[in-house]
PDB file of N, CA and C in Angstrom:
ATOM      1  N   UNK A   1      14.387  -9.822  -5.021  1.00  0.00           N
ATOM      2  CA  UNK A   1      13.242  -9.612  -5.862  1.00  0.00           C
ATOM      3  C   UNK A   1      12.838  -8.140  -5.759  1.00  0.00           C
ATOM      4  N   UNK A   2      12.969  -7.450  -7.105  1.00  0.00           N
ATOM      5  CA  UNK A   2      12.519  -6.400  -7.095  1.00  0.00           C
ATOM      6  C   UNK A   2      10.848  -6.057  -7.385  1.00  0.00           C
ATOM      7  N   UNK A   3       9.918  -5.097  -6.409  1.00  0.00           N
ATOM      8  CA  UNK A   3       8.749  -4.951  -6.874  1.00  0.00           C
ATOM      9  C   UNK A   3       8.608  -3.383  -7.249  1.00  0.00           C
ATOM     10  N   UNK A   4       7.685  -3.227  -8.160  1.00  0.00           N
ATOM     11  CA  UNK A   4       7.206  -1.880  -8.675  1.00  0.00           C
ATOM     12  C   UNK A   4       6.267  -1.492  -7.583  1.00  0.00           C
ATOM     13  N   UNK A   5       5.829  -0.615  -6.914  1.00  0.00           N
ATOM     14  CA  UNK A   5       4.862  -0.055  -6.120  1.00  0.00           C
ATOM     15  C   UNK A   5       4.509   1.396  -6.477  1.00  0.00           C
ATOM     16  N   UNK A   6       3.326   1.151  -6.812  1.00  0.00           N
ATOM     17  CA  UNK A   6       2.655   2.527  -7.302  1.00  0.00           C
ATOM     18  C   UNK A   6       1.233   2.825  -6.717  1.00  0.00           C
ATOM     19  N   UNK A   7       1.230   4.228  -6.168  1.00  0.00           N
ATOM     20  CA  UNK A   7       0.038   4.351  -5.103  1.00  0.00           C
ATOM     21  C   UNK A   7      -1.142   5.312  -6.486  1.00  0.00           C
ATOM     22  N   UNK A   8      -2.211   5.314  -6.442  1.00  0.00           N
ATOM     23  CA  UNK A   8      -2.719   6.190  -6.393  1.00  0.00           C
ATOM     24  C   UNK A   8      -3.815   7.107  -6.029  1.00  0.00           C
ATOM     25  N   UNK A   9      -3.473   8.746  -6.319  1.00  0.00           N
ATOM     26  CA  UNK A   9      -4.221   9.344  -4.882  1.00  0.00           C
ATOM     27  C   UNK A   9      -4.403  10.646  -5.419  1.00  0.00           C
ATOM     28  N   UNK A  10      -5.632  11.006  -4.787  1.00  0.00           N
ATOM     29  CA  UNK A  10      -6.022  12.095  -4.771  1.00  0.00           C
ATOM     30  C   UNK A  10      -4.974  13.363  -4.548  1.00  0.00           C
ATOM     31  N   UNK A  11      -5.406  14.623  -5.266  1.00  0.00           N
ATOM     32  CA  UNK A  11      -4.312  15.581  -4.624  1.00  0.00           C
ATOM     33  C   UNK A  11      -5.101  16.659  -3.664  1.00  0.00           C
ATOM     34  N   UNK A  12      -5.035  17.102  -2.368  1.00  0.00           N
ATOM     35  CA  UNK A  12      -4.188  16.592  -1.648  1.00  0.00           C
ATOM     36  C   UNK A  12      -4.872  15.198  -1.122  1.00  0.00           C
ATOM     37  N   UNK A  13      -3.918  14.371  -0.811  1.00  0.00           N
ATOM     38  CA  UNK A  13      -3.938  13.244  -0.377  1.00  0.00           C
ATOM     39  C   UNK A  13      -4.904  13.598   0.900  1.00  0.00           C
ATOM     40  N   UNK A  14      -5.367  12.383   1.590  1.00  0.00           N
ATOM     41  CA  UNK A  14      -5.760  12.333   2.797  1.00  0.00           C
ATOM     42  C   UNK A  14      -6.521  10.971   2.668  1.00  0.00           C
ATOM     43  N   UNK A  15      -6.516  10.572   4.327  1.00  0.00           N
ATOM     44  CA  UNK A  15      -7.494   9.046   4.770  1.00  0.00           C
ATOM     45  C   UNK A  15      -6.563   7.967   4.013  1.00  0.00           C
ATOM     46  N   UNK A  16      -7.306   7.537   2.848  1.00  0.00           N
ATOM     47  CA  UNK A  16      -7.021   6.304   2.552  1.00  0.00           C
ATOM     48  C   UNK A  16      -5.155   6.308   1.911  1.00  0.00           C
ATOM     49  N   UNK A  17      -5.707   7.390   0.729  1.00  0.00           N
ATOM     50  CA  UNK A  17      -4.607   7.865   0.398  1.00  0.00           C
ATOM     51  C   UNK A  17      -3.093   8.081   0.273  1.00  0.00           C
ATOM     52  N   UNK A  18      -3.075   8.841   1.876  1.00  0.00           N
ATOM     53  CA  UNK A  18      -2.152   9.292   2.770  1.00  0.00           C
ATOM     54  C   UNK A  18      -1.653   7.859   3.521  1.00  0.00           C
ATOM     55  N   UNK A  19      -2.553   6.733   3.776  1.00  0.00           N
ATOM     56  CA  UNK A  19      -2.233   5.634   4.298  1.00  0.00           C
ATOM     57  C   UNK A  19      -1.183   4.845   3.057  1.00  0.00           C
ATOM     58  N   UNK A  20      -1.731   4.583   1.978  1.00  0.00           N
ATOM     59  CA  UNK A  20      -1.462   3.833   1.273  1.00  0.00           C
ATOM     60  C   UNK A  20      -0.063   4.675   0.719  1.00  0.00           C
ATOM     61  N   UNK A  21       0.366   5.892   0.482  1.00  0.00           N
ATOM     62  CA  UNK A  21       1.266   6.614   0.555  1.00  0.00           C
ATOM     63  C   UNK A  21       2.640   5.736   1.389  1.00  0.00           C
ATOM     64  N   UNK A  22       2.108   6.088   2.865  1.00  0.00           N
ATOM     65  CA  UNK A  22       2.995   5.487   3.821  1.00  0.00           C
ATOM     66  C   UNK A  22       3.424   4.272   3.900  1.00  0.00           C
ATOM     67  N   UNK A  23       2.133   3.210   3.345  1.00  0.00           N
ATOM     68  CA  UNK A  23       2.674   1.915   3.014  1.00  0.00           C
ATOM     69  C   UNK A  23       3.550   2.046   1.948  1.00  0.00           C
ATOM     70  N   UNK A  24       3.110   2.461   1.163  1.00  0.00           N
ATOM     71  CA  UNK A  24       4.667   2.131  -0.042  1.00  0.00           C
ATOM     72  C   UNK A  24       6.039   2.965   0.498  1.00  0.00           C
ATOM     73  N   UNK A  25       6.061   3.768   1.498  1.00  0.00           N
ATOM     74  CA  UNK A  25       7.051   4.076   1.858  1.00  0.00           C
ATOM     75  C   UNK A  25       7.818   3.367   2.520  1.00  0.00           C
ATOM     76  N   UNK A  26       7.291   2.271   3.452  1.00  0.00           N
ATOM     77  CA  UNK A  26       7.230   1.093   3.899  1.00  0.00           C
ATOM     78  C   UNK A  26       7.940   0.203   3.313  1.00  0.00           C
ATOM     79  N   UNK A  27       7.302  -0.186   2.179  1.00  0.00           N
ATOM     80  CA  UNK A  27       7.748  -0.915   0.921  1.00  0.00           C
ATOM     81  C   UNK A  27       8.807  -1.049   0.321  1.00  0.00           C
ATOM     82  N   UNK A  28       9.143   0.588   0.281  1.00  0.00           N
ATOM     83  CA  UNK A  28      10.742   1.309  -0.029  1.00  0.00           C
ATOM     84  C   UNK A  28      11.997   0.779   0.571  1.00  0.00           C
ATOM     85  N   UNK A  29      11.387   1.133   1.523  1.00  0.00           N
ATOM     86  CA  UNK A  29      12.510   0.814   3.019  1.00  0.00           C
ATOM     87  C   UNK A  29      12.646  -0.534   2.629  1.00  0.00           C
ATOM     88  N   UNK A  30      11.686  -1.185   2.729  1.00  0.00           N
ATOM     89  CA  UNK A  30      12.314  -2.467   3.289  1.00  0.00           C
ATOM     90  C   UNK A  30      12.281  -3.871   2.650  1.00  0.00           C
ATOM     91  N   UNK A  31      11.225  -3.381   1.307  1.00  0.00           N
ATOM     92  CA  UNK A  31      11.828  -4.393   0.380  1.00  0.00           C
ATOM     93  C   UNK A  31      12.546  -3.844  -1.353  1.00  0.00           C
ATOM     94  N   UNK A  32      13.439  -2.322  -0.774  1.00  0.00           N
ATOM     95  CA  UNK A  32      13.832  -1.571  -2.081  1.00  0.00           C
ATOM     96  C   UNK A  32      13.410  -1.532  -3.567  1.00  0.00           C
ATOM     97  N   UNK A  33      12.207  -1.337  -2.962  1.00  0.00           N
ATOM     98  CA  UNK A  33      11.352  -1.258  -3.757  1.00  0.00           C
ATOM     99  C   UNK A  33      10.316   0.159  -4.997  1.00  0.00           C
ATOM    100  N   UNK A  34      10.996   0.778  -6.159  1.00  0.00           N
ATOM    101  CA  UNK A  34      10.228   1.501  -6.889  1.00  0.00           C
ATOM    102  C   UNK A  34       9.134   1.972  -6.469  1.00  0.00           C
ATOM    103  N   UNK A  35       8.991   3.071  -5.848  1.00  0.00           N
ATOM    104  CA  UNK A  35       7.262   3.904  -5.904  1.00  0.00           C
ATOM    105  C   UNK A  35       7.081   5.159  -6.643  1.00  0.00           C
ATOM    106  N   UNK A  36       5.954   5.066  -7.214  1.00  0.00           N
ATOM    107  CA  UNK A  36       5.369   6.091  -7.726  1.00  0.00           C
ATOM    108  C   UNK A  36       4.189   6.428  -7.202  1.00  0.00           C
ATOM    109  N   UNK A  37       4.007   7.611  -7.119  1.00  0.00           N
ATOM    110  CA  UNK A  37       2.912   8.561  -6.786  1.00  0.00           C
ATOM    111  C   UNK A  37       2.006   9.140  -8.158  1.00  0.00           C
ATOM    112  N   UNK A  38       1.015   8.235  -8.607  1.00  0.00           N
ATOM    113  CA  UNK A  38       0.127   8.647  -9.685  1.00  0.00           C
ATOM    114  C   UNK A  38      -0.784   9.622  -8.993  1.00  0.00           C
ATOM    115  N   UNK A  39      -1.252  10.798  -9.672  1.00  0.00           N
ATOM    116  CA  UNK A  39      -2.369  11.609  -8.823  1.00  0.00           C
ATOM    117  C   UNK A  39      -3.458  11.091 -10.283  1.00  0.00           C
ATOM    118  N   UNK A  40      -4.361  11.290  -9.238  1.00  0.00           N
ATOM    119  CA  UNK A  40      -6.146  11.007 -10.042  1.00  0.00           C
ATOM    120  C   UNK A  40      -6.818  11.892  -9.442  1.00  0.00           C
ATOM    121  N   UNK A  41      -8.285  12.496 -10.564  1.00  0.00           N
ATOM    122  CA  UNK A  41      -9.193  13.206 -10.425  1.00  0.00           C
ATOM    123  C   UNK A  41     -10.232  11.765 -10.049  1.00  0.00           C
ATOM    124  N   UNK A  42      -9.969  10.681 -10.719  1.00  0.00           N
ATOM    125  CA  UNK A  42     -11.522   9.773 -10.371  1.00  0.00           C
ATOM    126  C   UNK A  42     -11.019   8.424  -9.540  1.00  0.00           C
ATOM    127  N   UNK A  43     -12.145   8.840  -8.414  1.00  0.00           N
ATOM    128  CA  UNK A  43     -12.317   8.087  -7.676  1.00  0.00           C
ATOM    129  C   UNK A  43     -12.993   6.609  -8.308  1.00  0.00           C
ATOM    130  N   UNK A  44     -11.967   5.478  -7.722  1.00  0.00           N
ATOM    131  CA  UNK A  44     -11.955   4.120  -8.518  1.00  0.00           C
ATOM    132  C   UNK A  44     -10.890   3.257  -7.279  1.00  0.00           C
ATOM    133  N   UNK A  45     -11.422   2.832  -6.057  1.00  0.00           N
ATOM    134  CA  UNK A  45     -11.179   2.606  -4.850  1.00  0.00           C
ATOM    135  C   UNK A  45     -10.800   0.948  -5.771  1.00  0.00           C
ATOM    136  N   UNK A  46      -9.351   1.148  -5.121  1.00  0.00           N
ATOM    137  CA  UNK A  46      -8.702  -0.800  -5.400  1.00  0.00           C
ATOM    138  C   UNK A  46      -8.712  -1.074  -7.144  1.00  0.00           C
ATOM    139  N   UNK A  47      -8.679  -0.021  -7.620  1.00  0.00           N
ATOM    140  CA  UNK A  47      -8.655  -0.468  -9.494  1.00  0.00           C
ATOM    141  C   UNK A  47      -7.762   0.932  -9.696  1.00  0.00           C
ATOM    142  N   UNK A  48      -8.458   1.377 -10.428  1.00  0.00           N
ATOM    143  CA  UNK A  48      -7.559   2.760 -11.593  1.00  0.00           C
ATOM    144  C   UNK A  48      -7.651   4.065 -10.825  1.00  0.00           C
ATOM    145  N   UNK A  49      -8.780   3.322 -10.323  1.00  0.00           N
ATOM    146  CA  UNK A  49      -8.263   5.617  -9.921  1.00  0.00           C
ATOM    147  C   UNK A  49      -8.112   5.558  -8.004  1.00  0.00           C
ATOM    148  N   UNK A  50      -8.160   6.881  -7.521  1.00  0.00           N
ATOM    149  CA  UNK A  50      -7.693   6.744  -6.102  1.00  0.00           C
ATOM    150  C   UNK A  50      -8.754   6.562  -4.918  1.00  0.00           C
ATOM    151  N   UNK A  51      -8.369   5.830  -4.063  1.00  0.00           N
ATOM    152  CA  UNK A  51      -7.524   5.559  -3.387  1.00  0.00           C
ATOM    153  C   UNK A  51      -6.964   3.777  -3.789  1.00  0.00           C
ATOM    154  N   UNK A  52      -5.794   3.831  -4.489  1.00  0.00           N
ATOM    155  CA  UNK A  52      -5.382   2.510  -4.447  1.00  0.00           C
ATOM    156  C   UNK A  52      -4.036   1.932  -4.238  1.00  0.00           C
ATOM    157  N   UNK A  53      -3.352   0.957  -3.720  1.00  0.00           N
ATOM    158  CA  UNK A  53      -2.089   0.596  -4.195  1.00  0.00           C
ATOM    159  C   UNK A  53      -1.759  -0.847  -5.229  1.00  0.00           C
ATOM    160  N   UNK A  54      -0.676  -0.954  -5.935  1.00  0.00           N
ATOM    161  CA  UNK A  54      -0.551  -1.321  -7.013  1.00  0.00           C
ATOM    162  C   UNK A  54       0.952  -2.040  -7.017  1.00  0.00           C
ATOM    163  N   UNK A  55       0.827  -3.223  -7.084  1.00  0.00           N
ATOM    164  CA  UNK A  55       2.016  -4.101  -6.987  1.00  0.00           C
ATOM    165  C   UNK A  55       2.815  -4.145  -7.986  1.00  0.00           C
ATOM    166  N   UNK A  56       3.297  -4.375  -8.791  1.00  0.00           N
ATOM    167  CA  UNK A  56       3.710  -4.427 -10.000  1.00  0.00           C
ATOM    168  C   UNK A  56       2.654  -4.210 -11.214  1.00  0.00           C
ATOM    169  N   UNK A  57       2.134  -3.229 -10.800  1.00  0.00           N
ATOM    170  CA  UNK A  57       0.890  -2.914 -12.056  1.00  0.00           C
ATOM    171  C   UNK A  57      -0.618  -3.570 -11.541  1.00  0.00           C
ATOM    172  N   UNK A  58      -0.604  -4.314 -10.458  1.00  0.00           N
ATOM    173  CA  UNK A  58      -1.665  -5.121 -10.234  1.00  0.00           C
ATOM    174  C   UNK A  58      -2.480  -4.656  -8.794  1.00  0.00           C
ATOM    175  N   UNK A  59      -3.832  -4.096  -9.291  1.00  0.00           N
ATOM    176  CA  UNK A  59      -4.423  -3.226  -7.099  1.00  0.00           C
ATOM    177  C   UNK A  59      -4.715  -3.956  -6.737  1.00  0.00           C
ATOM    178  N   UNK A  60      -4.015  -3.714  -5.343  1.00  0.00           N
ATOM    179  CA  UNK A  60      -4.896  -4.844  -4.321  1.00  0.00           C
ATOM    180  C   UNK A  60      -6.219  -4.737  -4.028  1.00  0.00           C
ATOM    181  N   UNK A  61      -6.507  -5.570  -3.586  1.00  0.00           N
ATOM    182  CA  UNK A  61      -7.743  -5.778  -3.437  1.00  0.00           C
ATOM    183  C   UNK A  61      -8.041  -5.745  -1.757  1.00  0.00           C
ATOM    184  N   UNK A  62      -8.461  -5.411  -0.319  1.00  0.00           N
ATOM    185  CA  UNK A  62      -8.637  -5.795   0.865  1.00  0.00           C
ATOM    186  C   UNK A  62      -9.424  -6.641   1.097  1.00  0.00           C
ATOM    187  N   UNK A  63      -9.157  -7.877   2.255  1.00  0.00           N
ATOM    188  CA  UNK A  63      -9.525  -8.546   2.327  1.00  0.00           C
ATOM    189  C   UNK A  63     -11.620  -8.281   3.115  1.00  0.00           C
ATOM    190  N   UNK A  64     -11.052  -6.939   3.456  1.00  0.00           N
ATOM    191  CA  UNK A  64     -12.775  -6.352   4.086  1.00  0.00           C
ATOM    192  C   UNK A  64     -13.409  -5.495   2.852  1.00  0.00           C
ATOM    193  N   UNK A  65     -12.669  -5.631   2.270  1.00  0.00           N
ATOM    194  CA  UNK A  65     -13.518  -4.496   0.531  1.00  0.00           C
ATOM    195  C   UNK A  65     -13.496  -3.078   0.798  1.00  0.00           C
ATOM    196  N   UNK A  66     -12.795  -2.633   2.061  1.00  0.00           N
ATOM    197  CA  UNK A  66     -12.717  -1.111   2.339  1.00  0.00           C
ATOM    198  C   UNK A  66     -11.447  -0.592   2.441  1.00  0.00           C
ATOM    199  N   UNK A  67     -10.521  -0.952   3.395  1.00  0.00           N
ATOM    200  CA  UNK A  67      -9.121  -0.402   3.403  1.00  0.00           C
ATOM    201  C   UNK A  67      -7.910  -1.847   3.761  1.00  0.00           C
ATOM    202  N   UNK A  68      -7.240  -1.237   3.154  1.00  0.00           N
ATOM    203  CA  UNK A  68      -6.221  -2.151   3.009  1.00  0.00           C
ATOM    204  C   UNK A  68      -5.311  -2.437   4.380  1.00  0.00           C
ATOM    205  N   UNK A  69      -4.963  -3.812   5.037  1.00  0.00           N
ATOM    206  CA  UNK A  69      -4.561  -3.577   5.915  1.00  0.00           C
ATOM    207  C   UNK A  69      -2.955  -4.483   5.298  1.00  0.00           C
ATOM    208  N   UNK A  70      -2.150  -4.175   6.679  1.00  0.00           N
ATOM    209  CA  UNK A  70      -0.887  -5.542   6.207  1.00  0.00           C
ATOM    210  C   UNK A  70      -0.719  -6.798   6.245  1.00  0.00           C
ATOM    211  N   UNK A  71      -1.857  -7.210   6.770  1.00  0.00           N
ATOM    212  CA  UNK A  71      -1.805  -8.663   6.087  1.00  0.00           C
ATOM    213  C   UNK A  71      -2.240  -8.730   4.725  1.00  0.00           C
ATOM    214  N   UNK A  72      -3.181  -7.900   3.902  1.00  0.00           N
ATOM    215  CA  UNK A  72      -3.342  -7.575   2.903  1.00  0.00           C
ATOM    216  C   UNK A  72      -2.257  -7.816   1.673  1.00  0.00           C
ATOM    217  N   UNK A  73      -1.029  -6.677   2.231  1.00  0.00           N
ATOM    218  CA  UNK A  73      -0.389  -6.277   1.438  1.00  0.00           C
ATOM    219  C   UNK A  73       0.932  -7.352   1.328  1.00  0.00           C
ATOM    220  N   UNK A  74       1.364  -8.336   2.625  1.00  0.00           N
ATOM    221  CA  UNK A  74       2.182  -9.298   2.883  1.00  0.00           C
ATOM    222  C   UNK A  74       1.774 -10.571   2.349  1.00  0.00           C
ATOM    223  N   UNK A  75       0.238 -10.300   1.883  1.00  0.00           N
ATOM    224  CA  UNK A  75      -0.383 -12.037   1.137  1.00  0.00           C
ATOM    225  C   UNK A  75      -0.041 -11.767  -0.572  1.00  0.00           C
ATOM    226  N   UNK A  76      -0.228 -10.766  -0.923  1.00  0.00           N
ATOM    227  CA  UNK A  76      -0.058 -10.297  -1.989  1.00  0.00           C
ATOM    228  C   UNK A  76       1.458 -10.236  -2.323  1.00  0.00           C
ATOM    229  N   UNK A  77       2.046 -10.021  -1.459  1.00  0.00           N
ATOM    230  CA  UNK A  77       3.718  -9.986  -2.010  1.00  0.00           C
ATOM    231  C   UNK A  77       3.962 -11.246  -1.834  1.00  0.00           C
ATOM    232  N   UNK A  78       3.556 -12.244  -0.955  1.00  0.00           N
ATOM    233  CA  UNK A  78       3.998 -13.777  -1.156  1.00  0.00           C
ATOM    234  C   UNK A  78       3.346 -14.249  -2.317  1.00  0.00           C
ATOM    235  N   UNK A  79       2.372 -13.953  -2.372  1.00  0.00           N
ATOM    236  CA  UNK A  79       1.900 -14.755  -3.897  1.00  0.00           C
ATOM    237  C   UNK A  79       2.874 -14.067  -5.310  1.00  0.00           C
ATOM    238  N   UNK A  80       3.414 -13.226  -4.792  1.00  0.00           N
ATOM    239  CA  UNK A  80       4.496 -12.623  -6.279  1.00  0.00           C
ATOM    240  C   UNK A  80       5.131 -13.433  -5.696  1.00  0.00           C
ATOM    241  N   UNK A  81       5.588 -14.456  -5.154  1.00  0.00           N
ATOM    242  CA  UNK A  81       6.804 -14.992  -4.777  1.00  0.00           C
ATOM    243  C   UNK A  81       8.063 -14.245  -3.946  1.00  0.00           C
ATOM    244  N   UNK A  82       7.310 -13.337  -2.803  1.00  0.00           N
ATOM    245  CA  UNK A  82       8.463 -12.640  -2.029  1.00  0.00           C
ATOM    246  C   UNK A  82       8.761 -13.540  -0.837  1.00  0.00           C
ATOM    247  N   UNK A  83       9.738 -14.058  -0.432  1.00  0.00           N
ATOM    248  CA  UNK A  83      10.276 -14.687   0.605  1.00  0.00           C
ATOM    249  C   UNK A  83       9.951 -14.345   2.186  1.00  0.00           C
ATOM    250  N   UNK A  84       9.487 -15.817   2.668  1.00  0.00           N
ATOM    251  CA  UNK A  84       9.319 -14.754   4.771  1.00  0.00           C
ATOM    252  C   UNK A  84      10.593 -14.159   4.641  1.00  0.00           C
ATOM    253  N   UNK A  85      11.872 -14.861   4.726  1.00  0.00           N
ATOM    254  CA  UNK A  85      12.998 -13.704   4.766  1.00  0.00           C
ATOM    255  C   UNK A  85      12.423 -12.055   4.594  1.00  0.00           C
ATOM    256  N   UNK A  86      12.011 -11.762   3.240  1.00  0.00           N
ATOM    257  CA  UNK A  86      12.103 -10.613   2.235  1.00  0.00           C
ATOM    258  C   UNK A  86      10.675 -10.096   3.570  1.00  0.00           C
ATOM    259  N   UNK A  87       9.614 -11.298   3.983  1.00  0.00           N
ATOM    260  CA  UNK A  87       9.278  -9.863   4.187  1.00  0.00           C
ATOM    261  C   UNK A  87       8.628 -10.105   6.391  1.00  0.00           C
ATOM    262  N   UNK A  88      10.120 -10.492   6.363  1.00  0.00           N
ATOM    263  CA  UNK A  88      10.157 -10.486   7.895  1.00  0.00           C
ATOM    264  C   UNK A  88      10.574  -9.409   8.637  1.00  0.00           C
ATOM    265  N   UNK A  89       9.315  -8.542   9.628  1.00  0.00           N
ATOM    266  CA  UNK A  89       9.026  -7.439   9.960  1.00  0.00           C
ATOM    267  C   UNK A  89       8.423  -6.632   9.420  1.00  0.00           C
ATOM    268  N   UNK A  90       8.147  -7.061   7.833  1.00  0.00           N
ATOM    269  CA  UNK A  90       7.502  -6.085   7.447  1.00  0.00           C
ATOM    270  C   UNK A  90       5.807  -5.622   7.805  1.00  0.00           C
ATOM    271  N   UNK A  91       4.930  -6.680   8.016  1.00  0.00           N
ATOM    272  CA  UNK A  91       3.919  -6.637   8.391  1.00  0.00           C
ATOM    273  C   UNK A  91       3.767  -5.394  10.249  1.00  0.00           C
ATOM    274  N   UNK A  92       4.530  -5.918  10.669  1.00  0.00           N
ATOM    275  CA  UNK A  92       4.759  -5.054  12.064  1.00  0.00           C
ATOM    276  C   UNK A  92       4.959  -2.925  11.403  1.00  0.00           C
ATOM    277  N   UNK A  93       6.144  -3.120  10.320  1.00  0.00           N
ATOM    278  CA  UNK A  93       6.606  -2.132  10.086  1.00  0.00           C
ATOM    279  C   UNK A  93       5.303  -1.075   9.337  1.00  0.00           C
ATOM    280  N   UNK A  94       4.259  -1.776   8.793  1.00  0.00           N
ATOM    281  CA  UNK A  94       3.559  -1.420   7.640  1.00  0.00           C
ATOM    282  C   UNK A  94       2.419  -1.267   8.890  1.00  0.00           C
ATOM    283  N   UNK A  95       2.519  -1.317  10.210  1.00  0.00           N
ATOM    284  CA  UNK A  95       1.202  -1.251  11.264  1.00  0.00           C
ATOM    285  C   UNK A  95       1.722   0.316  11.826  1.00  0.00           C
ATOM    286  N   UNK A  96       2.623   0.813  11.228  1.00  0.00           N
ATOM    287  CA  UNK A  96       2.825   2.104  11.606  1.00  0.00           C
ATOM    288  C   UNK A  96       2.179   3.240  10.965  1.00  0.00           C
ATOM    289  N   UNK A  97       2.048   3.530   9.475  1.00  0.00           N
ATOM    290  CA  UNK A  97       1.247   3.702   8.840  1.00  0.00           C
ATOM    291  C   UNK A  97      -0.172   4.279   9.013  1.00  0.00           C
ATOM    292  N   UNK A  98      -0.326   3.022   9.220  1.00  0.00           N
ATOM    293  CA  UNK A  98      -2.263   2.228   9.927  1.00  0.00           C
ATOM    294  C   UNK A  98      -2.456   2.886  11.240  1.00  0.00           C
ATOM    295  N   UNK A  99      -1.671   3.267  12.071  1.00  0.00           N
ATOM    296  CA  UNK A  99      -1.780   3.221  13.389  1.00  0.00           C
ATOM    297  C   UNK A  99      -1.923   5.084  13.554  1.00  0.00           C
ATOM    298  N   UNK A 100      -1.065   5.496  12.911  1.00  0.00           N
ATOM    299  CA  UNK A 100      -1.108   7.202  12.250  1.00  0.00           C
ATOM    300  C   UNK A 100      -2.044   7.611  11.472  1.00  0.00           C
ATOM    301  N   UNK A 101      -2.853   6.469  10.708  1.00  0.00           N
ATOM    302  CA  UNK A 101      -3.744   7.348  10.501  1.00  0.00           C
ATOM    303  C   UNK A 101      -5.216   6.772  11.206  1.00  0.00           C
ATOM    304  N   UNK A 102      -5.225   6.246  12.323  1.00  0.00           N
ATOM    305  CA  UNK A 102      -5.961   5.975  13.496  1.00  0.00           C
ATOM    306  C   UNK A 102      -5.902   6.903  14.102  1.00  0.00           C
ATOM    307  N   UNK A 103      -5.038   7.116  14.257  1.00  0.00           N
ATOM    308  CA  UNK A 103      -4.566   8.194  15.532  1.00  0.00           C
ATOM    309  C   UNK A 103      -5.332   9.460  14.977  1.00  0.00           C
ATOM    310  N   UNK A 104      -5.138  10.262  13.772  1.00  0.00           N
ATOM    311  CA  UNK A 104      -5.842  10.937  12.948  1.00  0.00           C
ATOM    312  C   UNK A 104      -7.056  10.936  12.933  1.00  0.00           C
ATOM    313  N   UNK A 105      -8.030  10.012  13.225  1.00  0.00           N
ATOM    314  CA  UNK A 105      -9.346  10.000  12.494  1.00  0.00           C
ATOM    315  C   UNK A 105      -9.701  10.336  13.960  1.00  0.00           C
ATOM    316  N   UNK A 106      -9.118   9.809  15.033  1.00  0.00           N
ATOM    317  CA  UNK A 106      -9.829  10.038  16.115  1.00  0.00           C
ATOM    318  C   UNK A 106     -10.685   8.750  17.204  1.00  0.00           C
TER     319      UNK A 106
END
């Protein structure tokens, strides 16, 4: 199953951004998966503008209404119908991300 993944983000990126960046890089890897990098001037957190990511055309939404974590992004790809196979390890892999830009904020 192929998915579209499209981030979008402020230029320069940073915080949420830069996270959601890394998740779809994530994404790439490991379920060969299409990303695009849309840049936005308007801020529109989880819809059209940045900071958001975007499944096949569709933003997630977080389950805390602030930042997206990987269980987030692993409930959302099972409901497209992605397989535990398709996305076993990925939740672990997508805590790397998250964990860098922890490390960052301080």
């Amino acid at each position: 199953m192929t998915f579209g993944i499209d981030v979008v983000s402020k230029s320069p990126p940073g915080g949420r951004c830069a996270l959601y960046a890394g998740y779809a890089e994530v994404l790439a890897a490991h379920l060969h998966a299409a990303v695009r990098i849309r840049w936005s001037s308007r801020p529109d957190a989880h819809g059209d503008g940045y900071p958001s990511l975007l499944i096949d055309g569709v933003a997630l939404a977080p389950t805390d209404g602030v930042l997206l974590m990987p269980d987030d992004i692993c409930a959302a790809l099972r409901a497209r119908g992605c397989g535990d196979d398709a996305l076993a390890g990925l939740a672990g892999a997508l805590e790397a991300p998250l964990e860098r830009m922890m490390d960052a904020a301080g």
